[in-house]
Protein backbone atom coordinates (compact mmCIF):
# COMPACT_ATOMS: atom_id res chain seq x y z
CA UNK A 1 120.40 120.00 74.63
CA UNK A 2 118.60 118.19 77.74
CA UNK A 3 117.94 114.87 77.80
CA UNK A 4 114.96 113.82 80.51
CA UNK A 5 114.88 109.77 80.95
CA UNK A 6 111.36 109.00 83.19
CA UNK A 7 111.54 105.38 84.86
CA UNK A 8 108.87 104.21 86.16
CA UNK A 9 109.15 101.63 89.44
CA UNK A 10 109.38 97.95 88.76
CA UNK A 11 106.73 96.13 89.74
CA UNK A 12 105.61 96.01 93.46
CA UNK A 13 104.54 93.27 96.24
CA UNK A 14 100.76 93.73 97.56
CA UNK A 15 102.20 90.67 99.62
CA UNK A 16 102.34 92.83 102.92
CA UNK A 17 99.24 94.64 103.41
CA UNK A 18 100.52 95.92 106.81
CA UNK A 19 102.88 98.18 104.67
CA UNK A 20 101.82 101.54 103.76
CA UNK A 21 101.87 102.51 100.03
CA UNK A 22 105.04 104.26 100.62
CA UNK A 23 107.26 101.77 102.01
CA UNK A 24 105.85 98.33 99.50
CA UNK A 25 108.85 96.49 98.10
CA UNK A 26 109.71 95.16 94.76
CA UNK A 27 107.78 91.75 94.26
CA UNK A 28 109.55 89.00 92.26
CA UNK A 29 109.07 90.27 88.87
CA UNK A 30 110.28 93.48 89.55
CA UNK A 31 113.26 92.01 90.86
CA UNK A 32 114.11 90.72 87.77
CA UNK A 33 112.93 93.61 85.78
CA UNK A 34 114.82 96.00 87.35
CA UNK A 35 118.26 95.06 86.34
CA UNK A 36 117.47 94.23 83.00
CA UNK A 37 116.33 97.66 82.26
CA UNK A 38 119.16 98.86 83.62
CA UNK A 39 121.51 96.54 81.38
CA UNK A 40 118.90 97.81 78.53
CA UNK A 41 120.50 101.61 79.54
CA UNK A 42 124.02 100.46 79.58
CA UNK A 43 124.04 98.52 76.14
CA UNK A 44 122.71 102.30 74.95
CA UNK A 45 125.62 103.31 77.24
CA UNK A 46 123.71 105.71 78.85
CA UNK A 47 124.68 107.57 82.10
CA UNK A 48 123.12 110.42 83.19
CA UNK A 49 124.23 112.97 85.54
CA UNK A 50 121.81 112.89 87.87
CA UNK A 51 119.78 110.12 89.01
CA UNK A 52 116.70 111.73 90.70
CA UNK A 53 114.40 109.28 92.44
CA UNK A 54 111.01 109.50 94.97
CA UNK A 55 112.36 107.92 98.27
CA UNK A 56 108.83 105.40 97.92
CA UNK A 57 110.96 101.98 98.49
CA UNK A 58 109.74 100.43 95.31
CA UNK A 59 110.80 103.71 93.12
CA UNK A 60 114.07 103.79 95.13
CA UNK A 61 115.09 100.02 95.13
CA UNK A 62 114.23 100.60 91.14
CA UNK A 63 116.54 103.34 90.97
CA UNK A 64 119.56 101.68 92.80
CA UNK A 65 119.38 98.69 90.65
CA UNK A 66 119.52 100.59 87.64
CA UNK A 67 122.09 102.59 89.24
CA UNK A 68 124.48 99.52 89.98
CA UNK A 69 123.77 98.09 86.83
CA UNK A 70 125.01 100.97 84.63
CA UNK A 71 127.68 101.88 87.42
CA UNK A 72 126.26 105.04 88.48
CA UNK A 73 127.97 105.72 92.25
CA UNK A 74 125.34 104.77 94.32
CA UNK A 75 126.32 107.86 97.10
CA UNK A 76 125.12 110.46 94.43
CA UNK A 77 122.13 109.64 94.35
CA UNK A 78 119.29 112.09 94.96
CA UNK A 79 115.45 111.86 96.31
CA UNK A 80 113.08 114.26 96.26
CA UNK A 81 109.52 113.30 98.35
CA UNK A 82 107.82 115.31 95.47
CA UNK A 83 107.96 113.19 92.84
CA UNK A 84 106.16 110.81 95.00
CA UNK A 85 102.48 110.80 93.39
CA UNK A 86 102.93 113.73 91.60
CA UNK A 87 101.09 115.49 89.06
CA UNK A 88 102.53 116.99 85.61
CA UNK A 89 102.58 120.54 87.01
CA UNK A 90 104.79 119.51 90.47
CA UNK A 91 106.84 117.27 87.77
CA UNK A 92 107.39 120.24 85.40
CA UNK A 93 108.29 122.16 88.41
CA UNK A 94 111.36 119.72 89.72
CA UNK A 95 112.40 119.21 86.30
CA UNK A 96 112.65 123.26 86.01
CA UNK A 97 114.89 123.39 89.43
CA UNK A 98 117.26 121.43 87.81
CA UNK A 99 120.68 123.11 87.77
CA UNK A 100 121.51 124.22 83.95
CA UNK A 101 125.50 122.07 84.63
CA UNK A 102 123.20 118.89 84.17
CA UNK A 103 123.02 117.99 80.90
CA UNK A 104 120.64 114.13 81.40
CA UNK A 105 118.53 113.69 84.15
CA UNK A 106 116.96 110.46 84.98
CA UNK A 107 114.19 110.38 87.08
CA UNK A 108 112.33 107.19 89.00
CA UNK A 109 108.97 107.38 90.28
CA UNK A 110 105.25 106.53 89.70
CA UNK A 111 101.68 106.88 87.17
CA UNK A 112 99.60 108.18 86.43
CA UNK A 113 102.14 111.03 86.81
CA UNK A 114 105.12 109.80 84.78
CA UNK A 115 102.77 108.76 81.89
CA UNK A 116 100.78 112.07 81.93
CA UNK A 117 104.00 113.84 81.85
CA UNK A 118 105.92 112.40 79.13
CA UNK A 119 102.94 112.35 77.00
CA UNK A 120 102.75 116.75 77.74
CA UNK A 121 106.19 117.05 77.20
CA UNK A 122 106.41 115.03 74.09
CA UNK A 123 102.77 115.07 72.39
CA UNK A 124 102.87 111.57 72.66
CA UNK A 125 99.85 109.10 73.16
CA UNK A 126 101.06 106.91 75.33
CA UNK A 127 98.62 105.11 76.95
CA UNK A 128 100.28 103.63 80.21
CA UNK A 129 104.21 103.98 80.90
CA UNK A 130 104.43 100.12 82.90
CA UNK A 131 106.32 99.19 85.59
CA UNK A 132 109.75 99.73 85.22
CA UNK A 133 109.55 101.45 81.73
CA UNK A 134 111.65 104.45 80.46
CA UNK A 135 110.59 107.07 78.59
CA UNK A 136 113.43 109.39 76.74
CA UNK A 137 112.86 112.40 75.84
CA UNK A 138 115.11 115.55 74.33
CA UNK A 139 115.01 119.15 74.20
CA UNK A 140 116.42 121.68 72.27
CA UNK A 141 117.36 124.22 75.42
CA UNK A 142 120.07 125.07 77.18
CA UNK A 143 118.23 125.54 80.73
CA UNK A 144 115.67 123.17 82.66
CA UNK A 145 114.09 125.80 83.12
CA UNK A 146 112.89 126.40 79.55
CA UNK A 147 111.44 122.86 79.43
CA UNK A 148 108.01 123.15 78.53
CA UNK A 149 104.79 120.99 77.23
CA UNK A 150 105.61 120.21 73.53
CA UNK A 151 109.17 121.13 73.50
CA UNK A 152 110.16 117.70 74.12
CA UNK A 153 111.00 114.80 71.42
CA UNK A 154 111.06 111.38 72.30
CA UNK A 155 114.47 109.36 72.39
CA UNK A 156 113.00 105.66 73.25
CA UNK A 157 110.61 103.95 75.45
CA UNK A 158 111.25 100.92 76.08
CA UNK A 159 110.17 98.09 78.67
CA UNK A 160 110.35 94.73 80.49
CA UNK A 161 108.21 93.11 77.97
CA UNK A 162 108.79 95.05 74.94
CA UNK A 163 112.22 93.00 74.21
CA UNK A 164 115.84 94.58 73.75
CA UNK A 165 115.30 97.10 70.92
C-alpha cells in the first residue's frame, strides 16, 4: 500500500512585483495557513517518509512549515525543480521514480497540476485543490511505479477553510 498526500502552496504575496514567479513569498494568510494544515496532519498523526517539495519559495516555505509542525527533520527534505508547474504526465513520472522502501510520500507544489492530478489518479471531480490544501490518496501496490490513473482512492482533502474534519 502507497499513500500519495498532494499539498498545494499556501497562499502567496503579489506584494513584490519585482519578484519572479519562482521566488514570491507566502503573504499573510498563508502564513497562518500553513501551520494549521500542518497541525491538521499531526492531529491525523501523519508522517510521511518523504517530504518532496518544488524549490518555488512559496511551495517550499509551505513545505517546511508543515514539516516543523508535524516534526518532520527539516535536513531530509527533498526538492525536485519538476514539480514546479508541472503537468499530470511529469507528476505521474516523479511519483513513479519513487524508491519502492517509501511507503507515504507527501508532495508540495502548485495547480492546475496538483488538481488535475489527483482528480486522474483518483476519478475525482475536484474542481480546484486551494492554496494550501491536501489531497490523500491510496493505492493498492507495492511499487510507485505501478501507480496509475484510476488506481488511486482518496484518503481526505481537506483545507484552510474547510474547518478541522
Amino acid at each position: 500500500m502507497k499513500t500519495l498526500y498532494l499539498v498545494r502552496h499556501a497562499k502567496s504575496s503579489w506584494k513584490y512585483p519585482e519578484l519572479t514567479d519562482f521566488d514570491r513569498p507566502l503573504n499573510k494568510r498563508g502564513k497562518r495557513d500553513a501551520p494549521e494544515m500542518g497541525r491538521r496532519l499531526k492531529d491525523r498523526d501523519i508522517m510521511p517518509d518523504l517530504m518532496l517539495s518544488s524549490p518555488a519559495n512559496r511551495a517550499l516555505t509551505t513545505c517546511r512549515e508543515i514539516a516543523r509542525q508535524i516534526d518532520f527533520p527539516k535536513g531530509s527534505i527533498q526538492t525536485d525543480h519538476g514539480i514546479y508547474h508541472a503537468g499530470t504526465s511529469t507528476l505521474l513520472d516523479i511519483i513513479r521514480k519513487t524508491p519502492d522502501s517509501i511507503e507515504s510520500l507527501m508532495m508540495f507544489g502548485h495547480n492546475p497540476g496538483f488538481t488535475d492530478f489527483a482528480n486522474q489518479l483518483a476519478g475525482t471531480d475536484i474542481f480546484n485543490i486551494p492554496t494550501c490544501g491536501i489531497f490523500a490518496c491510496s493505492f493498492d501496490v507495492d511499487h510507485w511505479q505501478d501507480v496509475a490513473e484510476g488506481k488511486g482512492r482518496m484518503v481526505f482533502y481537506d483545507y484552510p477553510k474547510k474547518g478541522i474534519l
